[in-house]
C-alpha atoms as a PDB file:
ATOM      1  CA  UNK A   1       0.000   0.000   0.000  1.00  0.00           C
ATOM      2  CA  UNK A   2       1.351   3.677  -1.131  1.00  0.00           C
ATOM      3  CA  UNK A   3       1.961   5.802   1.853  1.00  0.00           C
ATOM      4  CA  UNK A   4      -0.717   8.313   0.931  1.00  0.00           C
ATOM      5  CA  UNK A   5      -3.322   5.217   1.195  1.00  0.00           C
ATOM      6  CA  UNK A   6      -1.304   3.914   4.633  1.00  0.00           C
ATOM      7  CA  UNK A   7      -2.023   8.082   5.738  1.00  0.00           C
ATOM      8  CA  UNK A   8      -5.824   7.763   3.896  1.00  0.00           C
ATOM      9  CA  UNK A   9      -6.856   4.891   6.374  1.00  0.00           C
ATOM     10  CA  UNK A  10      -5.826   6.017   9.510  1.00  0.00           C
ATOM     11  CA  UNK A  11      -8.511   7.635  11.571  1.00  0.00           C
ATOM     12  CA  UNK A  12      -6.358  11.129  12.416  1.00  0.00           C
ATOM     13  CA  UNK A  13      -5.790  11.433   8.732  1.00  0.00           C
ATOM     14  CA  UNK A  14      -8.752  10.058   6.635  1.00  0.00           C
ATOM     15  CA  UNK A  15     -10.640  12.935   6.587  1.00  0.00           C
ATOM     16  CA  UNK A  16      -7.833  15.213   4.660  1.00  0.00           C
ATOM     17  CA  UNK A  17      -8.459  15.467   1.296  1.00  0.00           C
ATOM     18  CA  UNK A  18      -5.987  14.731  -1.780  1.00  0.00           C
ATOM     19  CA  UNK A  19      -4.379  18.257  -1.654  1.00  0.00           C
ATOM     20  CA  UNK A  20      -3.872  18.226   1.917  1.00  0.00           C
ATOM     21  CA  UNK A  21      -2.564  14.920   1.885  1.00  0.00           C
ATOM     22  CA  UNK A  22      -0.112  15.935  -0.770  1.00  0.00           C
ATOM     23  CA  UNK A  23       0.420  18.785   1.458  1.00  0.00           C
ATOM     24  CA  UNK A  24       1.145  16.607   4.619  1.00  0.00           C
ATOM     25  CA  UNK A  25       3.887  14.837   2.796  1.00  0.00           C
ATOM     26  CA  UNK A  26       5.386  17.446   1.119  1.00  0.00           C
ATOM     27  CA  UNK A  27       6.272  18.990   4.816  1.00  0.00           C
ATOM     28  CA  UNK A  28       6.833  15.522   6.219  1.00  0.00           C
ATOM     29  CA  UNK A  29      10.468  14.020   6.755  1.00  0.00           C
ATOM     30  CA  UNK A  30      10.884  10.469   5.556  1.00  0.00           C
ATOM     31  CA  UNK A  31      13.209   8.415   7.726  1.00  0.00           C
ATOM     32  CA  UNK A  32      14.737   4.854   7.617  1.00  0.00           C
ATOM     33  CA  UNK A  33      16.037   2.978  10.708  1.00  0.00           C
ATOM     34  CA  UNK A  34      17.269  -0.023  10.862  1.00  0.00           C
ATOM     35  CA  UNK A  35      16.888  -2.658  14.265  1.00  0.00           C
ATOM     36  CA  UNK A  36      18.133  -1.602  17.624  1.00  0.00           C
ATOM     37  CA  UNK A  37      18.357   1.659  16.498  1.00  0.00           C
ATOM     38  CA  UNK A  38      16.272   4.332  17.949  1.00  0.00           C
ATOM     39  CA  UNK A  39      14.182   7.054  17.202  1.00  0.00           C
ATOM     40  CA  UNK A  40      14.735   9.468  20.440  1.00  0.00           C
ATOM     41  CA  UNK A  41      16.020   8.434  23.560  1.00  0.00           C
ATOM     42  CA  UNK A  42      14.266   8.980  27.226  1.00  0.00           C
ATOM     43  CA  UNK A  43      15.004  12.343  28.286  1.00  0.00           C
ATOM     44  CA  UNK A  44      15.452  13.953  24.941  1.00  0.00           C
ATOM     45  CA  UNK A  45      13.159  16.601  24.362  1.00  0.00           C
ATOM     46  CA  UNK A  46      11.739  15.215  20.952  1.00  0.00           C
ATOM     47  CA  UNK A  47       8.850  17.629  19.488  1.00  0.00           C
ATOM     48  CA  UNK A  48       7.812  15.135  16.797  1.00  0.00           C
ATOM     49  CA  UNK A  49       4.407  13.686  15.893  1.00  0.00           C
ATOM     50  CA  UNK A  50       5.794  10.005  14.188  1.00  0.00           C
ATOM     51  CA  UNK A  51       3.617   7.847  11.575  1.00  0.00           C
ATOM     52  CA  UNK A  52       4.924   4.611  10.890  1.00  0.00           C
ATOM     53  CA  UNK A  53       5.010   3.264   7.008  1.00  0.00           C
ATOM     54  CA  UNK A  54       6.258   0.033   7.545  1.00  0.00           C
ATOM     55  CA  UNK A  55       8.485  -1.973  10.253  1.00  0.00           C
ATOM     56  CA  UNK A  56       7.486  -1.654  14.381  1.00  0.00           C
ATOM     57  CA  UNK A  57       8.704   0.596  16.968  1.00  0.00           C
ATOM     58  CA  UNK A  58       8.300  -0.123  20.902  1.00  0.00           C
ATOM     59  CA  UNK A  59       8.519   2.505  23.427  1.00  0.00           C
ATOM     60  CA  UNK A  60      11.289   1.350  25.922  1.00  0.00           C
ATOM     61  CA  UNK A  61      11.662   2.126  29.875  1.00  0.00           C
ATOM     62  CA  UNK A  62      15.256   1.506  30.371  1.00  0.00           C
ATOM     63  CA  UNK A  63      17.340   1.203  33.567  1.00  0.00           C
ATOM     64  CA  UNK A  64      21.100   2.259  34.353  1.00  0.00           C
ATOM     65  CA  UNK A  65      21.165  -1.729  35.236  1.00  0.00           C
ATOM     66  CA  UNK A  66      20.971  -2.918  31.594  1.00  0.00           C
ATOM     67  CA  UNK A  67      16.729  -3.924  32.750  1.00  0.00           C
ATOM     68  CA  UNK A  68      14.115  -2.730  29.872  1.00  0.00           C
ATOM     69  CA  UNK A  69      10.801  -3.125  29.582  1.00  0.00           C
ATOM     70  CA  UNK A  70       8.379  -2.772  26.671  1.00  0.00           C
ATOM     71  CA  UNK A  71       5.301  -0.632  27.299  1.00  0.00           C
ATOM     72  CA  UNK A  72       3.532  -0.799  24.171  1.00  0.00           C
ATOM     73  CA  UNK A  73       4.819  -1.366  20.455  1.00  0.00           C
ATOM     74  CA  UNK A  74       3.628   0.554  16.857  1.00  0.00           C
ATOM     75  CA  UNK A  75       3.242  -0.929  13.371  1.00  0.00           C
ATOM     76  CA  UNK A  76       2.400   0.131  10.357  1.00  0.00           C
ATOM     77  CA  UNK A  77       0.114   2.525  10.107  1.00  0.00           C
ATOM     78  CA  UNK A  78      -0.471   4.110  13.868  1.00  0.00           C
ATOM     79  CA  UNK A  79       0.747   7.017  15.056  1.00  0.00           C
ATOM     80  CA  UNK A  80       2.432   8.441  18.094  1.00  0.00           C
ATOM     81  CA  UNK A  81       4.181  12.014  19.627  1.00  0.00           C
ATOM     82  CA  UNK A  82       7.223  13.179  21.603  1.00  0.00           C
ATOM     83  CA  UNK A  83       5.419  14.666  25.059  1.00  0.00           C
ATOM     84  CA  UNK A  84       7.709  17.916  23.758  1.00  0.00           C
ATOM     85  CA  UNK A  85       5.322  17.917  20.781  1.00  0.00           C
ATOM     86  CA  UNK A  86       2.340  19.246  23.371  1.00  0.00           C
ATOM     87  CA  UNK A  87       4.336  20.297  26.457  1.00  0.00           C
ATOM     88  CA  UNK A  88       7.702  21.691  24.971  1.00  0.00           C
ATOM     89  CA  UNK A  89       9.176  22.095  28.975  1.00  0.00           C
ATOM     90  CA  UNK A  90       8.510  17.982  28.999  1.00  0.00           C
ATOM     91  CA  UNK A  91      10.738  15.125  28.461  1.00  0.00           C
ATOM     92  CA  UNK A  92      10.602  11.468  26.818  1.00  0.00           C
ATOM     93  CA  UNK A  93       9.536   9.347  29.424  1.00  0.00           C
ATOM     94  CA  UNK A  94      10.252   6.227  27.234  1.00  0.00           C
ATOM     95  CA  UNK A  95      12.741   5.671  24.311  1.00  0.00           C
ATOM     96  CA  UNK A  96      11.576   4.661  20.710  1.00  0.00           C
ATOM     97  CA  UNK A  97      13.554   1.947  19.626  1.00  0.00           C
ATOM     98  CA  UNK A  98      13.145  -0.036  16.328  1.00  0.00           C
ATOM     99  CA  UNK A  99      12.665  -3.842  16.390  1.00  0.00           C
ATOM    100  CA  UNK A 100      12.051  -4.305  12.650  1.00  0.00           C
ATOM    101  CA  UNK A 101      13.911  -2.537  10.054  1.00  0.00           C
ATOM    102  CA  UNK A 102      11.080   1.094   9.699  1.00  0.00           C
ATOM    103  CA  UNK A 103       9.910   3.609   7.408  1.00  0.00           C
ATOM    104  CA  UNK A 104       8.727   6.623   9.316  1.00  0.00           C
ATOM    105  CA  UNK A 105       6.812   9.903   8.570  1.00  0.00           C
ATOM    106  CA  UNK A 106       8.149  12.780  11.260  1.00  0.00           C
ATOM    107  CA  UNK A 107       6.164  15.917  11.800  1.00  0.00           C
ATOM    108  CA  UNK A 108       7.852  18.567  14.055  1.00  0.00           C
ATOM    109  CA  UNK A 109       5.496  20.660  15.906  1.00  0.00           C
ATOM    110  CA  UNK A 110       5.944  24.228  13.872  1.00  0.00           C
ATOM    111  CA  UNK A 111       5.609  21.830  10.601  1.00  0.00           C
ATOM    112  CA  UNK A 112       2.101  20.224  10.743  1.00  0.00           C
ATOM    113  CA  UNK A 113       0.443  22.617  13.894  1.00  0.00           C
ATOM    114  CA  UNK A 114      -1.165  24.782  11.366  1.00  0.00           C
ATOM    115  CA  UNK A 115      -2.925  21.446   9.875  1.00  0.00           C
ATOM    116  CA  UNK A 116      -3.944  20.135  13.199  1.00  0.00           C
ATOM    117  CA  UNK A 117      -5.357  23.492  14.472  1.00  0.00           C
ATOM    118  CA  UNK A 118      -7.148  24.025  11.143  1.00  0.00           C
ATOM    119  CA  UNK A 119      -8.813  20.473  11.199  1.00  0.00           C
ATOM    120  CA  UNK A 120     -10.808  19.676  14.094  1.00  0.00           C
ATOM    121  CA  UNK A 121     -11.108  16.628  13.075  1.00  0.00           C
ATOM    122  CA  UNK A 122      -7.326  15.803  12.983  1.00  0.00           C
ATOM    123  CA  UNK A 123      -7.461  17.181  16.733  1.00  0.00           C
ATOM    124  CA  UNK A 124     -10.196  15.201  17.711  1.00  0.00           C
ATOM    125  CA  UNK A 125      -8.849  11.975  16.140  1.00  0.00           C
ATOM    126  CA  UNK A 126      -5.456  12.503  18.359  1.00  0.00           C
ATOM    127  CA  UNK A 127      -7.581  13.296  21.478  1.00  0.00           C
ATOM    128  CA  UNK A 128      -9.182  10.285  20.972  1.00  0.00           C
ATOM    129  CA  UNK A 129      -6.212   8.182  20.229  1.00  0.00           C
ATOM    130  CA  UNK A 130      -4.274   9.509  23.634  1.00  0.00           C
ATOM    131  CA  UNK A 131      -7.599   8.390  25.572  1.00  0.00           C
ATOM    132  CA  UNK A 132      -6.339   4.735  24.221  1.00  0.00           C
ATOM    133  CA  UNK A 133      -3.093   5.083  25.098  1.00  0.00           C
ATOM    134  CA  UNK A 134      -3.786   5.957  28.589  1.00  0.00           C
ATOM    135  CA  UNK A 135      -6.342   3.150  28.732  1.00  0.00           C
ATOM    136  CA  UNK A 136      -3.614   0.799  27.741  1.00  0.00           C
ATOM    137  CA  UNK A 137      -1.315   1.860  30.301  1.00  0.00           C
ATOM    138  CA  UNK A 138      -3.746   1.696  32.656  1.00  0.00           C
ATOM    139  CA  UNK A 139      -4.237  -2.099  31.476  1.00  0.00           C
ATOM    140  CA  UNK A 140      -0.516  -2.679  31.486  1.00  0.00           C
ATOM    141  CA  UNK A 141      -0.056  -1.528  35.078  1.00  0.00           C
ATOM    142  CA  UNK A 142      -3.152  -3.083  36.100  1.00  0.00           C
ATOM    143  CA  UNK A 143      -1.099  -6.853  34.603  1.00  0.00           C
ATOM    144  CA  UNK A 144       2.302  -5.807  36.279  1.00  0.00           C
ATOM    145  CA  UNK A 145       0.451  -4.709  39.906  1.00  0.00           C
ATOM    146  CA  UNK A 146      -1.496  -8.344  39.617  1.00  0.00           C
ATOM    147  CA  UNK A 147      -1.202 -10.543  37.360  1.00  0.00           C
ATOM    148  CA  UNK A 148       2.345 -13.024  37.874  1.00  0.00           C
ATOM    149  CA  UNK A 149       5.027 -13.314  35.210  1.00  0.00           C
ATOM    150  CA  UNK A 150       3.450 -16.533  34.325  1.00  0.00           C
ATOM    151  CA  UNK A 151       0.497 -14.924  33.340  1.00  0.00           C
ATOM    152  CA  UNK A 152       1.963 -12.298  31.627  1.00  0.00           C
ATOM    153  CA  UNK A 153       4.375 -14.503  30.017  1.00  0.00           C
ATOM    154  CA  UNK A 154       1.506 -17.011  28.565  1.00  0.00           C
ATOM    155  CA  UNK A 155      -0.410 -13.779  27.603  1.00  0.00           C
ATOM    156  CA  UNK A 156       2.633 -12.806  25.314  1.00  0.00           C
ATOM    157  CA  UNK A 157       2.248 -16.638  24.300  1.00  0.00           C
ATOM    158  CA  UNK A 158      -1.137 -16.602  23.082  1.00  0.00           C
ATOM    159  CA  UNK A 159      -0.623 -13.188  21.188  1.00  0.00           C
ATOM    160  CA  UNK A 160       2.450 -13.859  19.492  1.00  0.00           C
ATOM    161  CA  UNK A 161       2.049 -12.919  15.544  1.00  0.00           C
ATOM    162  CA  UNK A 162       0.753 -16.697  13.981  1.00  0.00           C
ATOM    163  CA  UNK A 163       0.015 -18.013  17.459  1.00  0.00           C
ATOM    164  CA  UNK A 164      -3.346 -18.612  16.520  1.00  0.00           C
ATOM    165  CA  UNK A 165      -2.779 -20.828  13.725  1.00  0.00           C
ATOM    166  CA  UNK A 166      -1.380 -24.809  14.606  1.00  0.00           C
ATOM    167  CA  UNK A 167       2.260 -25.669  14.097  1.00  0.00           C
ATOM    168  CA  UNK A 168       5.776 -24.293  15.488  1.00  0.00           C
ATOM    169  CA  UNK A 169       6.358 -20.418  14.953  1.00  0.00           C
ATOM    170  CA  UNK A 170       9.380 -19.007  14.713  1.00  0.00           C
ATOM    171  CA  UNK A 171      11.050 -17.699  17.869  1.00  0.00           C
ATOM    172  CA  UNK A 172      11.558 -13.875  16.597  1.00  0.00           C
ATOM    173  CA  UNK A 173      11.537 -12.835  20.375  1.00  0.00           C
ATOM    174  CA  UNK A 174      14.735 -13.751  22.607  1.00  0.00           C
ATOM    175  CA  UNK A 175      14.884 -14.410  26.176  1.00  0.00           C
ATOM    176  CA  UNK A 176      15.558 -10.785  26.984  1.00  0.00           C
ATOM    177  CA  UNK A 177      12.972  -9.166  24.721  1.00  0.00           C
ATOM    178  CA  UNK A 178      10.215 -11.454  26.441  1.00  0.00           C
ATOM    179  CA  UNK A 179      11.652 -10.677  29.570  1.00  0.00           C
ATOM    180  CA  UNK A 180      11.095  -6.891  28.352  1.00  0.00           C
ATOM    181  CA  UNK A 181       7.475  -7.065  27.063  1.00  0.00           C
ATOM    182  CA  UNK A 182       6.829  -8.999  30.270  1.00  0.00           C
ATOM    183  CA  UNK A 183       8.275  -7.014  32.804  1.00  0.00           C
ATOM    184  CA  UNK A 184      10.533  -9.530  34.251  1.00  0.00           C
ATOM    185  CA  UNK A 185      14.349 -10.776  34.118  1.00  0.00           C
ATOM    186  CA  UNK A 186      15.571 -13.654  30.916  1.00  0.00           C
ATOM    187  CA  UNK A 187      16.105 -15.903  33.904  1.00  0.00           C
ATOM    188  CA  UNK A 188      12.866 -16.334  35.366  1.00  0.00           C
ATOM    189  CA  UNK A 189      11.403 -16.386  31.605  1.00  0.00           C
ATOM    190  CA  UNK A 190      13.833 -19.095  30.898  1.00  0.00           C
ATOM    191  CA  UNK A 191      12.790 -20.787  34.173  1.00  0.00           C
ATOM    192  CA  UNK A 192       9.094 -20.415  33.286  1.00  0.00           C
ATOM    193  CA  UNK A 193       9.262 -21.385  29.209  1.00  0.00           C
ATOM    194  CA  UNK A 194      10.821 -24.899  30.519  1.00  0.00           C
ATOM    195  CA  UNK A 195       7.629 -25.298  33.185  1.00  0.00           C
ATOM    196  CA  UNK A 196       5.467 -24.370  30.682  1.00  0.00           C
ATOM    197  CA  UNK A 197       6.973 -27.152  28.150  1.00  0.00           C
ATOM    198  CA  UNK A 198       7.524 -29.922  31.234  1.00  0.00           C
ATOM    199  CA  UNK A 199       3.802 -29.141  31.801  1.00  0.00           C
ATOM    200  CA  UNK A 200       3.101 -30.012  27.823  1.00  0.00           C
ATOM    201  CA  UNK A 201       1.593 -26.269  27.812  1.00  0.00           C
ATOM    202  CA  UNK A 202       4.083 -25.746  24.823  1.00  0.00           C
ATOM    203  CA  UNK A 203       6.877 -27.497  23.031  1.00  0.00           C
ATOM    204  CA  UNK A 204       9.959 -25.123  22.468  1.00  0.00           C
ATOM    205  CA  UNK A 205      12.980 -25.125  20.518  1.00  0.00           C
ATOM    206  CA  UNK A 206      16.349 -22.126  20.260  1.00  0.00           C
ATOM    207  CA  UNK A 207      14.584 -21.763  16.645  1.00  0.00           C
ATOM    208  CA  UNK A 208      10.724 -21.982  17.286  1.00  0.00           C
ATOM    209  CA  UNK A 209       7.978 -23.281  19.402  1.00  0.00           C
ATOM    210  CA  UNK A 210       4.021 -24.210  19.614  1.00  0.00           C
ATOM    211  CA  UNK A 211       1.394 -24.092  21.808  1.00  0.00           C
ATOM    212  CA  UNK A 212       0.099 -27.544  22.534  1.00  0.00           C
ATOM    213  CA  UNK A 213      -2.315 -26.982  25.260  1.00  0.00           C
ATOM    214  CA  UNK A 214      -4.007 -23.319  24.954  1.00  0.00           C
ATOM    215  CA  UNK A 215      -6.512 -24.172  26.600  1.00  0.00           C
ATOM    216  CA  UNK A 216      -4.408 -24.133  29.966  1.00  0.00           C
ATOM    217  CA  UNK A 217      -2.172 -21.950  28.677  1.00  0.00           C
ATOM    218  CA  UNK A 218      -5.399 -19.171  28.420  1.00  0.00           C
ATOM    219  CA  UNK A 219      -6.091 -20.429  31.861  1.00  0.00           C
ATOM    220  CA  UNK A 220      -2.816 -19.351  33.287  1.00  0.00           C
ATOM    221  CA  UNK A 221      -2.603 -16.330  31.488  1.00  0.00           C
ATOM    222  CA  UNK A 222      -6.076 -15.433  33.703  1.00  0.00           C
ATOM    223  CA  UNK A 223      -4.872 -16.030  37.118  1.00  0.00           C
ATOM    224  CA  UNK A 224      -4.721 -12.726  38.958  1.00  0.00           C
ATOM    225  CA  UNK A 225      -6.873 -11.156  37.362  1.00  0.00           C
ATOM    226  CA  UNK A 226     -10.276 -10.009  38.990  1.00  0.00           C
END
């Protein structure tokens, strides 16, 4: 799909019509990252609205210990902001770091403010979409405050790209990027992928593995929650 179309179907765009689309790339920057590299760091005062073309992009709490964790992850097609963008006196909280080789769309604030303050439908579309975003970190903290790593764990499981369809996946993830998304250290996720597979919940491999009971697996990844 051309970019213009990717910009056409998402909700804080699709009422622009073909000159203003135009017009929104013509100011836009076009960037290309490659994995592990990032986008802004936390701390950086990074005034950009982002939309992403192709690849995915997590936003990343990292420690002075080496620890991450995952809050939430982008593909193609969805949209995020640097805090600066709004509040220019405000910091990342999170880094944006690239875990598939991306194609982004950057907007700095004096570029595409005129736009967004002469569509109120553009506004309203990005109010809307930071009501989901706090929603999900709601939901996220709600999982890390009660639900175990073992439920967390199976959750990431279960919604693993292809995990609904029978047969090994590939392992894409390692042991530290679960332990990321989950909130937890590669040890204990080590430790709890070998229960899981002495308990016939899954059968795993260095390369790949499938879920051969998801009925229990679902079952774990409930526990705690209420």
């Amino acid at each position: 799909m051309e970019t213009k179309d990717l910009l056409r179907h998402c909700s804080v765009f699709d009422c622009m019509d073909e000159r203003q689309l135009d017009s929104l790339l013509g100011i836009a920057l076009t960037r290309q990252y490659y994995k592990g590299q990032y986008l802004t760091h936390a701390g950086d005062a990074w005034p950009f609205i982002f939309f992403l073309i192709k690849g995915s992009v997590s936003a990343v709490k990292e420690s002075s210990e080496g620890r991450s964790f995952v809050a939430t992850s982008f593909k193609s097609g969805e949209v995020f902001w640097g805090v600066s963008f709004f509040h220019p006196e405000l910091m990342m909280p999170v880094a944006l770091k690239v875990d598939l080789q991306s194609s982004v769309l950057l907007w700095s604030r004096e570029q595409i403010l005129p736009a967004i303050l002469e569509n109120g439908h553009v506004s309203w579309e990005l109010s809307r979409l930071m009501v989901s975003r706090m929603l999900r970190a709601s939901e996220i903290l709600e999982e890390l405050a009660f639900q175990p790593v073992a439920g967390r764990l199976a959750k990431l499981l279960i919604d693993f790209p292809g995990g609904i369809t029978a047969g090994p996946i590939a392992r894409s993830l390692t042991l530290d990027d679960m332990a990321a998304r989950v909130g937890s250290t590669r040890e204990m996720v080590c430790r709890l992928l070998q229960r899981f597979a002495d308990d016939d919940l899954i059968k795993i491999t260095r390369t790949e593995f499938e879920i051969t009971d998801r009925a229990r697996l679902t079952e774990m990844m409930q526990k705690g929650r209420g």
